[in-house]
PDB file of N, CA and C in Angstrom:
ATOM      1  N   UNK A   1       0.827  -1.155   0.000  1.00  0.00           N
ATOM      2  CA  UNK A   1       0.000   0.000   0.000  1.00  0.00           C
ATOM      3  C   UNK A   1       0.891   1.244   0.000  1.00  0.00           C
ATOM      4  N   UNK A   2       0.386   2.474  -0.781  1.00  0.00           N
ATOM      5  CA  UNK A   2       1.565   3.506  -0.758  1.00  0.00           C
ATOM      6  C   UNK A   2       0.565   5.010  -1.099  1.00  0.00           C
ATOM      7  N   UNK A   3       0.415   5.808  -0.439  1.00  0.00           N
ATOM      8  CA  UNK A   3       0.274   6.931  -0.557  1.00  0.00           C
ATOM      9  C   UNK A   3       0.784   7.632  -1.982  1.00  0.00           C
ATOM     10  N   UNK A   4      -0.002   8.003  -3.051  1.00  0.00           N
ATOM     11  CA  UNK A   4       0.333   9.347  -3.672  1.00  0.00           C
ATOM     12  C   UNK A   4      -0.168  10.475  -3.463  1.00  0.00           C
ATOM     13  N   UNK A   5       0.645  11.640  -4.359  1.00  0.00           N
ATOM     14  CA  UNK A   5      -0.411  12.772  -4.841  1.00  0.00           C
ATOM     15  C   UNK A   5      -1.507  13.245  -5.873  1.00  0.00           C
ATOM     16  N   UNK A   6      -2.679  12.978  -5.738  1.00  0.00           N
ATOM     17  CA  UNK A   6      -3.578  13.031  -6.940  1.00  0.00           C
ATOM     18  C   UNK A   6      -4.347  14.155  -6.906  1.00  0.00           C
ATOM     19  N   UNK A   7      -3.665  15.225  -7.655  1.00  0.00           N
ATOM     20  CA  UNK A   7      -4.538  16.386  -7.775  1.00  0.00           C
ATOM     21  C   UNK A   7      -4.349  17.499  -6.699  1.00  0.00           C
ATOM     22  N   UNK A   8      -6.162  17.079  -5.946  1.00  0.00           N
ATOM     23  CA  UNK A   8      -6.069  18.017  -4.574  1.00  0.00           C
ATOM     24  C   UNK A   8      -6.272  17.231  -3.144  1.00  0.00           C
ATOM     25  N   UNK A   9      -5.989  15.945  -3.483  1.00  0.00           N
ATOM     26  CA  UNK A   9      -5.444  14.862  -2.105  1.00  0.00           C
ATOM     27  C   UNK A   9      -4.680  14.047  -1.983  1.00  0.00           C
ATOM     28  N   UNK A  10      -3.857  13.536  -1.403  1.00  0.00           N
ATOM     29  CA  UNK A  10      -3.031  12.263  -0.916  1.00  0.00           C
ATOM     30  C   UNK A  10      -4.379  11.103  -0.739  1.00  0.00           C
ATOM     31  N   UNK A  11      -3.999  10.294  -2.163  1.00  0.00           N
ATOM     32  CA  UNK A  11      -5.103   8.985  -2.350  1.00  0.00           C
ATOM     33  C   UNK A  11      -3.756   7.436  -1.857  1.00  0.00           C
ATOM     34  N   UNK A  12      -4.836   6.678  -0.989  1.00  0.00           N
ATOM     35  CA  UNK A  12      -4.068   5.613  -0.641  1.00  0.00           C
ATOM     36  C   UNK A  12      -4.603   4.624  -1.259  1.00  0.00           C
ATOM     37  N   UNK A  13      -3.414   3.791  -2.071  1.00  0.00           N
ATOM     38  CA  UNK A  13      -3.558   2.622  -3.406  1.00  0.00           C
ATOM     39  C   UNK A  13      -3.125   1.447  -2.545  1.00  0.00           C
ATOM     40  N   UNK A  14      -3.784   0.326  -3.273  1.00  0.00           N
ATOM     41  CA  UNK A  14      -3.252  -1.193  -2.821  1.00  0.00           C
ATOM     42  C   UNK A  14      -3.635  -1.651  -4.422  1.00  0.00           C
ATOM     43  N   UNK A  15      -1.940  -1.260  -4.745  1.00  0.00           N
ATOM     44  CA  UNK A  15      -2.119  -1.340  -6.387  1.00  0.00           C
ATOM     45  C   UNK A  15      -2.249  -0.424  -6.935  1.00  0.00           C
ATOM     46  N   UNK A  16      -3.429  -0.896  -7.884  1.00  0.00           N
ATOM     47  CA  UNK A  16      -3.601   0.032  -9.128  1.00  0.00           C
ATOM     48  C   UNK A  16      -5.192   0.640  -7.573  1.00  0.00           C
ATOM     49  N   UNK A  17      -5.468   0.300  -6.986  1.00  0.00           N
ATOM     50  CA  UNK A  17      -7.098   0.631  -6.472  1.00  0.00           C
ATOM     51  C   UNK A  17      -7.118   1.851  -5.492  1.00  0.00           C
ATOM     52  N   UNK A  18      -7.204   2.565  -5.696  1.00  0.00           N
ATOM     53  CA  UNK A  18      -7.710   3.904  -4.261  1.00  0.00           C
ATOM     54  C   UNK A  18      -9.000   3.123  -3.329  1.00  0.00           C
ATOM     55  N   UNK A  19      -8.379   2.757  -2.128  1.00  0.00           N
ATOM     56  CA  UNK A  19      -8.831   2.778  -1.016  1.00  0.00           C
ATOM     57  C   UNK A  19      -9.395   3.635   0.096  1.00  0.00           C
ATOM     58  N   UNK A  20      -8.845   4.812  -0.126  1.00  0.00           N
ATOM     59  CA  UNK A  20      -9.002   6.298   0.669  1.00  0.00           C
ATOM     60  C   UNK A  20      -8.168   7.377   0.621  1.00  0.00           C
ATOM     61  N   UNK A  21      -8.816   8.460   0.976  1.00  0.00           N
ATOM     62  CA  UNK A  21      -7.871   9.632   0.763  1.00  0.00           C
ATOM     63  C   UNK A  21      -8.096  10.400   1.722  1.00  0.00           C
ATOM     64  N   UNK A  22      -6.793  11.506   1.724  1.00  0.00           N
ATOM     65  CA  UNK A  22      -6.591  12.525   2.601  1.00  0.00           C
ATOM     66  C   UNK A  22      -6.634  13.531   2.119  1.00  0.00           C
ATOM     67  N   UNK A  23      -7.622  14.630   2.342  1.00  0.00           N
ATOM     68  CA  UNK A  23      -7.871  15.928   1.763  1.00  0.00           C
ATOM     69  C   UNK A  23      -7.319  17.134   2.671  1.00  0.00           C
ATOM     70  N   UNK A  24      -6.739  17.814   2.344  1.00  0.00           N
ATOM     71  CA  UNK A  24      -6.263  19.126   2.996  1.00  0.00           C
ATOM     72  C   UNK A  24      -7.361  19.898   3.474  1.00  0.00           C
ATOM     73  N   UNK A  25      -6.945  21.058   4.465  1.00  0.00           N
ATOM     74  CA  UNK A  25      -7.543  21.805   5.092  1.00  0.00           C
ATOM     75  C   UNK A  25      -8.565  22.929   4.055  1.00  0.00           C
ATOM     76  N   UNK A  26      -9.832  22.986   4.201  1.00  0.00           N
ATOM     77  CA  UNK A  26     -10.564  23.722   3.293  1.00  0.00           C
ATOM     78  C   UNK A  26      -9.847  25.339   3.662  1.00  0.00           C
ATOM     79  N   UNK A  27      -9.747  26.280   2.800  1.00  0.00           N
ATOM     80  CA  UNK A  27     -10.027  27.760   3.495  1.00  0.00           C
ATOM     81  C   UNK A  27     -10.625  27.902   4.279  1.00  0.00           C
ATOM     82  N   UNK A  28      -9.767  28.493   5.655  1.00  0.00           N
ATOM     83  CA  UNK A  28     -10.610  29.057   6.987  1.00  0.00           C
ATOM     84  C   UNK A  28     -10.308  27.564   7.878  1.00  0.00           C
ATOM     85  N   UNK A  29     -10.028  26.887   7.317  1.00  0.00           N
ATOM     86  CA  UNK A  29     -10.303  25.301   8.328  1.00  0.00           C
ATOM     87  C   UNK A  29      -9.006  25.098   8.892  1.00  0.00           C
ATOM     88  N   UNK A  30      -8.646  24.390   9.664  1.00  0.00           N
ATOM     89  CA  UNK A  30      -7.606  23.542   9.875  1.00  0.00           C
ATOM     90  C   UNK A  30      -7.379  22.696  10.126  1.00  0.00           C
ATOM     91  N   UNK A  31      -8.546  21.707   9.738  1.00  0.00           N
ATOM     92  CA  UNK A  31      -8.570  19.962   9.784  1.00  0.00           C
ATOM     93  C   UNK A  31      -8.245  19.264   8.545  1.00  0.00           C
ATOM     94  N   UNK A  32      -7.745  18.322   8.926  1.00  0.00           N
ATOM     95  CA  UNK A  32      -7.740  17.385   7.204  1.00  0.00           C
ATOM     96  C   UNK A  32      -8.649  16.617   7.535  1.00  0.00           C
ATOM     97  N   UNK A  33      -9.386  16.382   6.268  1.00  0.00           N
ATOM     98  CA  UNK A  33     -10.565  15.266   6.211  1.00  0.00           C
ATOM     99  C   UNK A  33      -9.831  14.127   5.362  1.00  0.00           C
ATOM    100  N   UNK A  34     -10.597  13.325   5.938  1.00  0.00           N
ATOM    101  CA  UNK A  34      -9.862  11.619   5.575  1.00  0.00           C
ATOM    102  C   UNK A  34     -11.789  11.218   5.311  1.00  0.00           C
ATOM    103  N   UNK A  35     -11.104  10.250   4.121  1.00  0.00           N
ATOM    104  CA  UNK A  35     -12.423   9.278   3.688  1.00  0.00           C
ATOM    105  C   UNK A  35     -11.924   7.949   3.223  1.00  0.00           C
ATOM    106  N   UNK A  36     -12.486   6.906   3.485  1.00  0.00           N
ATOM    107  CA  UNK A  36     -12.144   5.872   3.602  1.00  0.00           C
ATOM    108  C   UNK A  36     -13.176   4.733   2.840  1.00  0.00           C
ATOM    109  N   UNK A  37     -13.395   4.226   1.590  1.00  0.00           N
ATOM    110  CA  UNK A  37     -14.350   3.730   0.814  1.00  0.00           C
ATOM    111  C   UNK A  37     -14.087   2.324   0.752  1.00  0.00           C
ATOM    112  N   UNK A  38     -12.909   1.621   1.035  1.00  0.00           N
ATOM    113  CA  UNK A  38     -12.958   0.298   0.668  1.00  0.00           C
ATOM    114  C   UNK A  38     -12.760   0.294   2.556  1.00  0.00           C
ATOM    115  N   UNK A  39     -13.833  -0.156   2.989  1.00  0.00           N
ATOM    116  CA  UNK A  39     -13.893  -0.640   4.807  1.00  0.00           C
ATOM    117  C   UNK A  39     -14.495  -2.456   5.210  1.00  0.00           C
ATOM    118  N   UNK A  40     -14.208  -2.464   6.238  1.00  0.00           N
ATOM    119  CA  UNK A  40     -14.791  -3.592   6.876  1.00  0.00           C
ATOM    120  C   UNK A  40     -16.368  -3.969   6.432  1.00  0.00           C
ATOM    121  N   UNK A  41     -17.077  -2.780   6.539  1.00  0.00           N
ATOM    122  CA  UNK A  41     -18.443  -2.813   6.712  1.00  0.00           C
ATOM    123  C   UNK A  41     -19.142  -2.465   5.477  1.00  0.00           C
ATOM    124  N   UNK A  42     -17.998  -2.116   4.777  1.00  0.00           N
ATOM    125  CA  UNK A  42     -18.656  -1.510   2.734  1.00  0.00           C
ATOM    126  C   UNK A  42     -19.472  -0.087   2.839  1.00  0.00           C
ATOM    127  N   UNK A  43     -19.064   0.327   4.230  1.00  0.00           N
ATOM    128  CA  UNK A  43     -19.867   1.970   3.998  1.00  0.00           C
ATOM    129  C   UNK A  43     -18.591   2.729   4.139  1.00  0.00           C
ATOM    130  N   UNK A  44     -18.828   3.766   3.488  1.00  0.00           N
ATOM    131  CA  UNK A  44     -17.922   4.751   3.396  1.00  0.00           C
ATOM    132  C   UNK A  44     -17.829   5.091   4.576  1.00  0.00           C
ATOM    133  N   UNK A  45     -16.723   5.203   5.666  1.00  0.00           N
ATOM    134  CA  UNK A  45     -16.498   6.007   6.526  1.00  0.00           C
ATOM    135  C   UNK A  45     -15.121   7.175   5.808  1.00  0.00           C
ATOM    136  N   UNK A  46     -15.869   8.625   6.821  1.00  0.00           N
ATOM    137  CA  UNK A  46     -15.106   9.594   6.807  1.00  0.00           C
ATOM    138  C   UNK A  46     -14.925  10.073   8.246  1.00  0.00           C
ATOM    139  N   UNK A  47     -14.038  11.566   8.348  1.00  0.00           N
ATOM    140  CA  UNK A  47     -13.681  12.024   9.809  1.00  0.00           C
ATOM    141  C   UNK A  47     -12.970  13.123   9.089  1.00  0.00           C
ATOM    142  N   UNK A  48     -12.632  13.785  10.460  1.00  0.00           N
ATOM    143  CA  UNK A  48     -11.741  14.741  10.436  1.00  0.00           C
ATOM    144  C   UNK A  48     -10.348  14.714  11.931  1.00  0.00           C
ATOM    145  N   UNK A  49      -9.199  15.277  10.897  1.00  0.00           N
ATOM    146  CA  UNK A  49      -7.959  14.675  12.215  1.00  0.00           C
ATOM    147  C   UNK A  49      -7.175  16.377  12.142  1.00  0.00           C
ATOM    148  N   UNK A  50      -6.641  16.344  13.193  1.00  0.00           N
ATOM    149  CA  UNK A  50      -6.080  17.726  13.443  1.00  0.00           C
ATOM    150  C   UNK A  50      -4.457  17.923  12.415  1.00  0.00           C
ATOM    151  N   UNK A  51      -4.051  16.869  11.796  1.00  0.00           N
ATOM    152  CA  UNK A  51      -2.865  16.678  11.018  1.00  0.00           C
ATOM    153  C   UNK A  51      -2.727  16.109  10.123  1.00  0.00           C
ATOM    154  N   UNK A  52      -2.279  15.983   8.831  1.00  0.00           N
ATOM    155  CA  UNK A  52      -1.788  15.176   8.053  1.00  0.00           C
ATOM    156  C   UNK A  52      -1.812  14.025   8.345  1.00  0.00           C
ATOM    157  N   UNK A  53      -0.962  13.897   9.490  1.00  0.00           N
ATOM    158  CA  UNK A  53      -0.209  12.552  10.064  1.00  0.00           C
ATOM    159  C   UNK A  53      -1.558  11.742  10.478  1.00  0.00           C
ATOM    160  N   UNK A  54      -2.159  11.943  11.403  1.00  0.00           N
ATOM    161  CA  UNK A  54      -3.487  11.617  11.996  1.00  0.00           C
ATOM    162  C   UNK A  54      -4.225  11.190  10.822  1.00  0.00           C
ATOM    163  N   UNK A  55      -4.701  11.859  10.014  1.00  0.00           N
ATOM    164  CA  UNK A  55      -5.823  11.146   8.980  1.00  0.00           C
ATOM    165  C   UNK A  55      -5.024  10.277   8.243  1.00  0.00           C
ATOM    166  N   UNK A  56      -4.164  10.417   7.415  1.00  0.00           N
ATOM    167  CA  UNK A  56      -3.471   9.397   7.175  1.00  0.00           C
ATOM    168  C   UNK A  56      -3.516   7.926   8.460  1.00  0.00           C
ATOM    169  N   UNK A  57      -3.078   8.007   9.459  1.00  0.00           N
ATOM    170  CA  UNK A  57      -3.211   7.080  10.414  1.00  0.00           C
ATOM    171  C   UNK A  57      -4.423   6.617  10.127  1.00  0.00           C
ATOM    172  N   UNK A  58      -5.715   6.755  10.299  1.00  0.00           N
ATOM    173  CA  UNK A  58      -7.067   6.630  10.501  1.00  0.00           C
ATOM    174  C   UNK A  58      -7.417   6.211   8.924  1.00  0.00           C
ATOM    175  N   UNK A  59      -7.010   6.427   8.275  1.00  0.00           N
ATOM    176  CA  UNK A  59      -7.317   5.581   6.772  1.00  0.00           C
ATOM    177  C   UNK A  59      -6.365   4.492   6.609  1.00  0.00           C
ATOM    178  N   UNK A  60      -5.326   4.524   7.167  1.00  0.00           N
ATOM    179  CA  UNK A  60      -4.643   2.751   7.125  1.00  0.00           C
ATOM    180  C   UNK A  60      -5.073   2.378   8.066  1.00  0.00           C
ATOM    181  N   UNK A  61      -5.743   2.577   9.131  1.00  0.00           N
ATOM    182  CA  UNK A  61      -6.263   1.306  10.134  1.00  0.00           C
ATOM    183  C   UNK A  61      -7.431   1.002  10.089  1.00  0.00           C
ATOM    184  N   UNK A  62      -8.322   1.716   9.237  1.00  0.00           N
ATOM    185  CA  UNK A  62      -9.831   1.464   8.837  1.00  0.00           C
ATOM    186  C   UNK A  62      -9.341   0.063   7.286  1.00  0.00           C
ATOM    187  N   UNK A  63      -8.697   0.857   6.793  1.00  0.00           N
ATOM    188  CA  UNK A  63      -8.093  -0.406   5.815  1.00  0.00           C
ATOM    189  C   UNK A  63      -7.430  -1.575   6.294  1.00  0.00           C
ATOM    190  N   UNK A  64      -6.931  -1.526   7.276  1.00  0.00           N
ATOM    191  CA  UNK A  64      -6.321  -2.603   7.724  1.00  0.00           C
ATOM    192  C   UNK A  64      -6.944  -3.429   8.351  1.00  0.00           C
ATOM    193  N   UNK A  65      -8.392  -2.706   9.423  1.00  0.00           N
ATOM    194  CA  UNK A  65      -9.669  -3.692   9.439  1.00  0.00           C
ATOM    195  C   UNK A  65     -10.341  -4.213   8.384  1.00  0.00           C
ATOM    196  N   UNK A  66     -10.459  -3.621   6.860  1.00  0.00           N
ATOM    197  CA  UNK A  66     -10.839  -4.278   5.914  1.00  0.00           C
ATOM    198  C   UNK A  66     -10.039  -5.662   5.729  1.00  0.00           C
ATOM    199  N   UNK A  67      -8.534  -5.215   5.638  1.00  0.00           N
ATOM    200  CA  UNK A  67      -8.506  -6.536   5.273  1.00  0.00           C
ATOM    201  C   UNK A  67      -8.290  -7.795   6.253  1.00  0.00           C
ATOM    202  N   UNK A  68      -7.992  -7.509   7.623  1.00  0.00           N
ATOM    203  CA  UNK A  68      -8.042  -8.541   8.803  1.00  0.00           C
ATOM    204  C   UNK A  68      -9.816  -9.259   8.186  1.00  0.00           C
ATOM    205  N   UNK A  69     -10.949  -8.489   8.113  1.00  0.00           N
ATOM    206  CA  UNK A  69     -12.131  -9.342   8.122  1.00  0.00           C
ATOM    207  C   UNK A  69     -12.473 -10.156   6.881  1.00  0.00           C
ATOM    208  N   UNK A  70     -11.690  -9.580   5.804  1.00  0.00           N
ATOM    209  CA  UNK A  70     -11.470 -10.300   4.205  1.00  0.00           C
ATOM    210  C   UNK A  70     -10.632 -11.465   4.616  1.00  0.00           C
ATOM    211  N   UNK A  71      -9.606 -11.420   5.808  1.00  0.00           N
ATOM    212  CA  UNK A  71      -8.905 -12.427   5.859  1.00  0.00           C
ATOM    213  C   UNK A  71      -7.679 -12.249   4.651  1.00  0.00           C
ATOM    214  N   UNK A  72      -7.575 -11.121   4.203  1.00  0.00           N
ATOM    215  CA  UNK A  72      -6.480 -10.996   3.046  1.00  0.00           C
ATOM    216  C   UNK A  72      -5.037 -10.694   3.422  1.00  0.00           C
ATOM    217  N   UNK A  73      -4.783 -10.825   4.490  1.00  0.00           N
ATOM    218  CA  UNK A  73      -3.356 -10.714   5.564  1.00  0.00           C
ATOM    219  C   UNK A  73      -3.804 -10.903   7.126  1.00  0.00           C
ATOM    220  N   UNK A  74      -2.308 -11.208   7.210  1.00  0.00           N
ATOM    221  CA  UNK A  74      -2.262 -11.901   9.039  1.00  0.00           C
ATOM    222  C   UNK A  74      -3.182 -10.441   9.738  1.00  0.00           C
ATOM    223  N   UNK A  75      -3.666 -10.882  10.771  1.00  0.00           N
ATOM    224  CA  UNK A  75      -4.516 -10.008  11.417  1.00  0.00           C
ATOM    225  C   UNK A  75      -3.381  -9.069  12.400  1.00  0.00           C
ATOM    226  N   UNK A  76      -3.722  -7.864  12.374  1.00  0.00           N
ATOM    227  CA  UNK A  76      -2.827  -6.554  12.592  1.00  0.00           C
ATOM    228  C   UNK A  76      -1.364  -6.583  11.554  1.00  0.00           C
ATOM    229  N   UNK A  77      -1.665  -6.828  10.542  1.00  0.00           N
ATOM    230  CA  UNK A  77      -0.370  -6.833   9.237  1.00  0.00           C
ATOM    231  C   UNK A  77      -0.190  -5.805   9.120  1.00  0.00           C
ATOM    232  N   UNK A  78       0.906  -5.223   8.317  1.00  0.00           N
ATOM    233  CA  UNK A  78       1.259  -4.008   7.473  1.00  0.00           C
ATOM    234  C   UNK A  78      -0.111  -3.736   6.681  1.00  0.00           C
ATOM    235  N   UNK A  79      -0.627  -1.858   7.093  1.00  0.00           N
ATOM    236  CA  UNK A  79      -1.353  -1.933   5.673  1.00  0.00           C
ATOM    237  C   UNK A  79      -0.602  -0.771   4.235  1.00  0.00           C
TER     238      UNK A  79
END
């Protein structure tokens, strides 16, 4: 799994597939919003984290519960 830059967010790939992304702070804001589309539960979860670092965090461990319940890696693996 590897973080790029696409456009106007940091999208996280497993592969060729976007799993979720990290959107920068709107004007006036100072949260990054994180959204997260490939999950455990098949609903889109989103949030907001006070850093870069933070939403990023929170979209590989929502992914990383996807794939512990797919069973597609050892449970708490690299995501």
């Amino acid at each position: 799994m590897n973080w790029r830059d696409d456009k106007y967010r940091r999208l996280f790939v497993s592969g060729e597939l976007g799993v979720g992304a990290v959107y920068p702070p709107l004007k006036g804001s100072c949260l990054w919003r994180w959204k997260v589309w490939v999950t455990e539960s098949g609903s889109v979860l989103e949030g907001k984290s006070s850093d870069e670092a933070h939403a990023r965090k929170a979209v590989e461990q929502r992914f990383r519960g996807f794939l512990d319940a797919a069973e597609l890696a050892p449970k708490g693996g690299a995501a």
